[in-house]
Protein backbone atom coordinates (compact mmCIF):
# COMPACT_ATOMS: atom_id res chain seq x y z
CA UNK A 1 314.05 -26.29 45.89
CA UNK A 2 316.20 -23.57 47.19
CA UNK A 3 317.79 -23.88 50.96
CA UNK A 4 317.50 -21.35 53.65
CA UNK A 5 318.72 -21.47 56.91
CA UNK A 6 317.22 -19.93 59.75
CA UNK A 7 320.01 -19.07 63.26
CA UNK A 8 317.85 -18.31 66.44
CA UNK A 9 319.22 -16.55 68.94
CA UNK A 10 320.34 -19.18 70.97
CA UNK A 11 322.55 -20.05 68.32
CA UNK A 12 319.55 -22.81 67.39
CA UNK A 13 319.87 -23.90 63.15
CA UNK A 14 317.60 -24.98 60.84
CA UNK A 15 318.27 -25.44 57.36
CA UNK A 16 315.02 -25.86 55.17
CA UNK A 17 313.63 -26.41 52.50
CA UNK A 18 312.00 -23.26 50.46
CA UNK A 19 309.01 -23.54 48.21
CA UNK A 20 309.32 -20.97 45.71
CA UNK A 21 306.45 -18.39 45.56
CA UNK A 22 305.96 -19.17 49.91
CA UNK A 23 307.57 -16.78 52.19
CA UNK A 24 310.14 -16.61 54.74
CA UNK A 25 307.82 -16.26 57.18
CA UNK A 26 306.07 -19.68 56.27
CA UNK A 27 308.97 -21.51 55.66
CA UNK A 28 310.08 -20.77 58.76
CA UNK A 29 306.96 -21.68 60.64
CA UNK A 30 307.03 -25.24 58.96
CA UNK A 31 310.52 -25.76 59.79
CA UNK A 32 309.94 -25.36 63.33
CA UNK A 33 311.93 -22.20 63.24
CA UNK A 34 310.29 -21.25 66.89
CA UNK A 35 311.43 -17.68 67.30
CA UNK A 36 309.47 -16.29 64.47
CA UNK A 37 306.07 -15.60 66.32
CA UNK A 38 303.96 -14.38 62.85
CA UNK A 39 300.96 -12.73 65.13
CA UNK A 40 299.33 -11.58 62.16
CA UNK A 41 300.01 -14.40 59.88
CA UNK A 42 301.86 -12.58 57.47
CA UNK A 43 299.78 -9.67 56.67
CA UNK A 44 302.77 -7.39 57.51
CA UNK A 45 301.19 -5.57 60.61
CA UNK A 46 302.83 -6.47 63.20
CA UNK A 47 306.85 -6.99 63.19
CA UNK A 48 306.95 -10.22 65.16
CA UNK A 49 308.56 -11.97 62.33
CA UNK A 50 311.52 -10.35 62.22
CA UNK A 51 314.68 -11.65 60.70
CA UNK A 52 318.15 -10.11 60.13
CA UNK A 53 319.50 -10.90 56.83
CA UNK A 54 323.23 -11.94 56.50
CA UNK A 55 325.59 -9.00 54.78
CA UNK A 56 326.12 -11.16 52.24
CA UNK A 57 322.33 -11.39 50.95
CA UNK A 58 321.13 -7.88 51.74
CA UNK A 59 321.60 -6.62 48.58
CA UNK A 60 320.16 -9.44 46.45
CA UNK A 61 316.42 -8.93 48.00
CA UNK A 62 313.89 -6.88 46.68
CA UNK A 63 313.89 -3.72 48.61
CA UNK A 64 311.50 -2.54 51.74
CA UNK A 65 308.36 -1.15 50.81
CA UNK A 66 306.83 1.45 52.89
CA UNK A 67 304.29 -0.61 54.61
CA UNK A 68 307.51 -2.86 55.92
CA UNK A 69 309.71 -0.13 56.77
CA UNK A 70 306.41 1.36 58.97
CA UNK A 71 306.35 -1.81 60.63
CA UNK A 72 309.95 -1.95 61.65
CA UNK A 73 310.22 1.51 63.01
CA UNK A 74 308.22 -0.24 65.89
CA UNK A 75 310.29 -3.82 65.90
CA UNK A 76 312.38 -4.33 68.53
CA UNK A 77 316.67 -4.17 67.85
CA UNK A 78 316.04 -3.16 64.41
CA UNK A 79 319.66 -2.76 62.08
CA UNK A 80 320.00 -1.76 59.01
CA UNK A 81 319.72 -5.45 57.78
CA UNK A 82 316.67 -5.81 59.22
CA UNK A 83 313.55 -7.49 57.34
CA UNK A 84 310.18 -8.99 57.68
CA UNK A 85 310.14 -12.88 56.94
CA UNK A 86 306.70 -12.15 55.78
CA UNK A 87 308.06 -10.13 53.18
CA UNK A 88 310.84 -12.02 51.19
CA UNK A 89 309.34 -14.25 48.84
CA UNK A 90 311.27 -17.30 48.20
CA UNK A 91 312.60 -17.99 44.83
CA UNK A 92 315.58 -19.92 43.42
CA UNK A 93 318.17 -17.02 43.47
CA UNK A 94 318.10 -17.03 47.19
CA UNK A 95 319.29 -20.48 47.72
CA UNK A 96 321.98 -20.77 50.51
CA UNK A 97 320.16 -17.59 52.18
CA UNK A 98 321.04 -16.84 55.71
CA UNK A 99 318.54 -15.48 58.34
CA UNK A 100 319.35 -14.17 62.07
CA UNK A 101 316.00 -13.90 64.49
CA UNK A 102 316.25 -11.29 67.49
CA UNK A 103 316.32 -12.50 70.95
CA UNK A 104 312.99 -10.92 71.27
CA UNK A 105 309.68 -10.15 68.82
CA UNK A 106 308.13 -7.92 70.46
CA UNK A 107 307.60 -4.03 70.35
């Protein structure tokens, strides 16, 4: 089962376990990761699950699709490693991933 670990804003960490084939989004929720709001529950509509991916990981996710990138253009603080947890599946490759949330998750 693959680690993640999640670094609130307040410098808060959790490091979880990932089921393969869940999300970020989820895993996150479980692990009591309580800056990831998830309004919509994952159906990538609303931005409030929004994550910034460490430098070192950017590369090895799948990219943005359309629908995501639409949804960040209205995310607060977006960067260029910005991502929706809602939207990076978990599998074994991304053991040891590191994720950032914003201070706020709002629009």
């Amino acid at each position: 089962m693959p680690k993640v670990t999640f670094i609130e804003f307040d410098d808060t960490v959790h490091t979880l376990d990932a089921e393969a084939g869940a999300t970020m989004m989820e895993t996150a929720l479980q692990g009591g990761v309580t800056s990831i709001v998830a309004e919509c529950g994952g159906a990538c509509s609303c931005a409030t699950c929004h994550v910034y991916v460490d430098d070192a990981w950017v590369s090895r996710l799948a990219p943005k699709s359309d629908e995501e990138e639409d949804q960040l253009d209205s995310a607060f603080d977006v960067r260029p490693n910005s991502r929706l947890s809602c939207q990076i599946k978990v599998t074994e490759e991304l053991d040891g991933l590191v994720l950032r949330t914003p201070s706020y998750q709002g629009r």
